[in-house]
N, C-alpha and C. Protein backbone atom coordinates (compact mmCIF):
# COMPACT_ATOMS: atom_id res chain seq x y z
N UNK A 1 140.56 67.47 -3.24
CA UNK A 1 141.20 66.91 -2.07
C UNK A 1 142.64 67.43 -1.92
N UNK A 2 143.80 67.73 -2.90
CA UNK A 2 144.98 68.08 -2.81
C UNK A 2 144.70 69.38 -2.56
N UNK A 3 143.65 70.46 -2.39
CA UNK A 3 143.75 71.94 -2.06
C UNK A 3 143.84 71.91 -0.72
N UNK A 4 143.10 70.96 0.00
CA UNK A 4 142.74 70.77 1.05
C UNK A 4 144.13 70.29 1.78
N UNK A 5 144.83 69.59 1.47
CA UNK A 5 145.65 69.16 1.97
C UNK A 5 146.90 69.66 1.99
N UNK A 6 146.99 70.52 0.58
CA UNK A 6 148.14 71.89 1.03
C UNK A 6 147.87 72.76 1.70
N UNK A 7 146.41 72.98 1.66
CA UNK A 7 146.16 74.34 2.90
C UNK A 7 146.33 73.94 3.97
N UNK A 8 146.49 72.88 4.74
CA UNK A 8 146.28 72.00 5.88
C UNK A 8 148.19 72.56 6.02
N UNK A 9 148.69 71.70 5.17
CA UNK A 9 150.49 71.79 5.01
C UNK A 9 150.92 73.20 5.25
N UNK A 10 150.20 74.23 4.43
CA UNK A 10 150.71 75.38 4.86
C UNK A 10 150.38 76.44 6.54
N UNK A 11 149.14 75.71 6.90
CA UNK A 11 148.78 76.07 8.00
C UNK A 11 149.70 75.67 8.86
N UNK A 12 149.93 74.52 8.95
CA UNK A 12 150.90 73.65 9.69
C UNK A 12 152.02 74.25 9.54
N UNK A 13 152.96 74.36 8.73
CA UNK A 13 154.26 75.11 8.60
C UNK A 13 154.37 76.42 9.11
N UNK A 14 152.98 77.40 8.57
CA UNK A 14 152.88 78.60 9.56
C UNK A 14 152.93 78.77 11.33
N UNK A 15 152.48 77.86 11.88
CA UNK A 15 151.86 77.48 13.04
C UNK A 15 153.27 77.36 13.49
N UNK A 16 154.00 75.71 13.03
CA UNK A 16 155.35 75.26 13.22
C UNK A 16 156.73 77.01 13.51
N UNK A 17 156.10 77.93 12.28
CA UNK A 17 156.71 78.88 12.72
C UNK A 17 157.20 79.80 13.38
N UNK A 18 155.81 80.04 13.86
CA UNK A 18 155.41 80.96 14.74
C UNK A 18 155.47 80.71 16.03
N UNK A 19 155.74 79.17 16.41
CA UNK A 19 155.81 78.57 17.81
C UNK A 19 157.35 79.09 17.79
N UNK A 20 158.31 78.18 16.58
CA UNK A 20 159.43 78.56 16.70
C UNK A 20 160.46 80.17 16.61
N UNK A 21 159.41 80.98 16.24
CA UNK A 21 159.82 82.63 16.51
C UNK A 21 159.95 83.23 17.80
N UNK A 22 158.81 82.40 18.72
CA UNK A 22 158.31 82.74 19.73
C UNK A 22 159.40 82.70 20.94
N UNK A 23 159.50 81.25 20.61
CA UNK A 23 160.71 80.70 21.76
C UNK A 23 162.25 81.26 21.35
N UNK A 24 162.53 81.75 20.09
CA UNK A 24 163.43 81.83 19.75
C UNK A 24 163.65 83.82 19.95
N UNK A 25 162.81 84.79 19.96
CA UNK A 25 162.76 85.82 20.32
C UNK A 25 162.45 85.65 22.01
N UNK A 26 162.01 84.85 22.88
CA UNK A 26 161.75 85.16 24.09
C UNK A 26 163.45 84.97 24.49
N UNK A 27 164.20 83.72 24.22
CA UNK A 27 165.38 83.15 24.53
C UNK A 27 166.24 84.66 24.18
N UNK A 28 166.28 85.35 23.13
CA UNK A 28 167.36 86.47 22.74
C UNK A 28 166.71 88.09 22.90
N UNK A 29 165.30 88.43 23.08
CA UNK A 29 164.77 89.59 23.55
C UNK A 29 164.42 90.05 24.60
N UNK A 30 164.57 89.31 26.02
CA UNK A 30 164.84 89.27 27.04
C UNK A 30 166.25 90.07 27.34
N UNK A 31 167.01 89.26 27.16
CA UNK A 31 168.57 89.55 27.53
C UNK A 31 168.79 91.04 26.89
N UNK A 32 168.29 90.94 25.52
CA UNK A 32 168.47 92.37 25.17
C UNK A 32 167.69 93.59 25.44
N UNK A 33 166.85 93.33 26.30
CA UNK A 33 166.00 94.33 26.45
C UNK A 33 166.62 94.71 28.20
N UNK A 34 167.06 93.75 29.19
CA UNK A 34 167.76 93.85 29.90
C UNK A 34 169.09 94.93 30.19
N UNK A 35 169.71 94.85 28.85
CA UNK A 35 170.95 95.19 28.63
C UNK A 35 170.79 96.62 27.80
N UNK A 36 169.49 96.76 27.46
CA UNK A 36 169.24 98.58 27.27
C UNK A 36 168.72 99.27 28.34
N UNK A 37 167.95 98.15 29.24
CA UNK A 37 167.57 98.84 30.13
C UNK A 37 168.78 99.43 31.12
N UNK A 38 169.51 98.55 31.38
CA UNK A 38 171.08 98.44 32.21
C UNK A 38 171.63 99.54 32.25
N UNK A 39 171.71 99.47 30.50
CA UNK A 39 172.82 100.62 29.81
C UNK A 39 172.08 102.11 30.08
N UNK A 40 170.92 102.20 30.17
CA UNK A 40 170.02 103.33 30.27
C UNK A 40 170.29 104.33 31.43
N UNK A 41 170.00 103.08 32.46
CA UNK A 41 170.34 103.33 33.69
C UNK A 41 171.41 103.94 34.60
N UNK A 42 172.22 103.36 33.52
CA UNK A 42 173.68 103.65 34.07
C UNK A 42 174.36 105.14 33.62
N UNK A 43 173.51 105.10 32.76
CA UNK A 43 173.64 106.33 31.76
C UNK A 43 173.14 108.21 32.07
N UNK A 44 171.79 107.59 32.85
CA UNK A 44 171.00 108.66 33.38
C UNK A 44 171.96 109.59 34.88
N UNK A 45 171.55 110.78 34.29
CA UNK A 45 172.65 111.63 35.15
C UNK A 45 171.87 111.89 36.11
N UNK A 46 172.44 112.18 37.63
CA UNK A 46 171.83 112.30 39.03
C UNK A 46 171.14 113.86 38.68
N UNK A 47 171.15 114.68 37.96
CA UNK A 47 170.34 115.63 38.66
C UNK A 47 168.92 115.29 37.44
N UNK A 48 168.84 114.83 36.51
CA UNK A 48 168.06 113.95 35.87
C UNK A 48 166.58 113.31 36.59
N UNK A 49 167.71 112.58 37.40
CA UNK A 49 166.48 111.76 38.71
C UNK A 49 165.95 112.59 39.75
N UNK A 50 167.05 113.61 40.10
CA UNK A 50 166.10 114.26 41.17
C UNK A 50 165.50 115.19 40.63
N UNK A 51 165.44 115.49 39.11
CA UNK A 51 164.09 116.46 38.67
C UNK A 51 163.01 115.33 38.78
N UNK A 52 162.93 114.81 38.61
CA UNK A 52 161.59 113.86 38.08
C UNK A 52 161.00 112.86 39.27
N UNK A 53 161.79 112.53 40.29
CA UNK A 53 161.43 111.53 40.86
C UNK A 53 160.70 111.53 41.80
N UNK A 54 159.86 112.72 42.23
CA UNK A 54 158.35 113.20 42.84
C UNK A 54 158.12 112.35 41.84
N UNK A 55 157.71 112.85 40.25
CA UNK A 55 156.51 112.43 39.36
C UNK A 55 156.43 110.94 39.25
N UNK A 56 157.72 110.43 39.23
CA UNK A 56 157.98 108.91 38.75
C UNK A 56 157.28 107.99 40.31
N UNK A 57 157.47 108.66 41.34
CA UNK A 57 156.86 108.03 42.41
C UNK A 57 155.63 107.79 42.66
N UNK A 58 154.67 109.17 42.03
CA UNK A 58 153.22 108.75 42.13
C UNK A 58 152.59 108.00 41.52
N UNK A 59 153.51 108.51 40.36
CA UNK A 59 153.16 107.46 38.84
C UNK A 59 153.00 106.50 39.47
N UNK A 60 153.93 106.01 40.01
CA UNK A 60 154.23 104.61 39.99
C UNK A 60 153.45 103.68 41.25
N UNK A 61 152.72 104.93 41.92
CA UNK A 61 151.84 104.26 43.40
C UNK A 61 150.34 104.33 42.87
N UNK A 62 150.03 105.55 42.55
CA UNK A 62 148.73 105.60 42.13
C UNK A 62 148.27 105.60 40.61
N UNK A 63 149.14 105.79 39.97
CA UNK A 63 149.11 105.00 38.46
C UNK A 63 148.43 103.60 38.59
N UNK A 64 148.88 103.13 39.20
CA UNK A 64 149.32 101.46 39.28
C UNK A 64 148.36 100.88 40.38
């Protein structure tokens, strides 16, 4: 009966974890994934975009 009931405890604590990773990476990997994208952006040089941005357009119509 006590195997049973630590495996139960440890399931539970795993579970408890993994909820709390979840919310706790959505709350801080958001913002940062934002803020590379930003920085990326800002970064990319104009003749950059006008090589590519035929390809990135179809991609992005008939890709999709």
């Amino acid at each position: 009966m006590g195997t049973i009931n630590t495996s139960m405890l440890l399931a539970s604590v795993l579970l408890l974890i993994g909820i709390a990773s979840g919310k706790f990476s959505a709350r801080l990997g958001v913002p940062e994934l934002v803020l590379i994208l930003f920085d990326g952006g800002l970064r990319t040089s104009l003749m950059s975009v006008r090589r590519v941005w035929r390809q990135a357009l179809s991609l992005s119509t008939v890709g999709v």
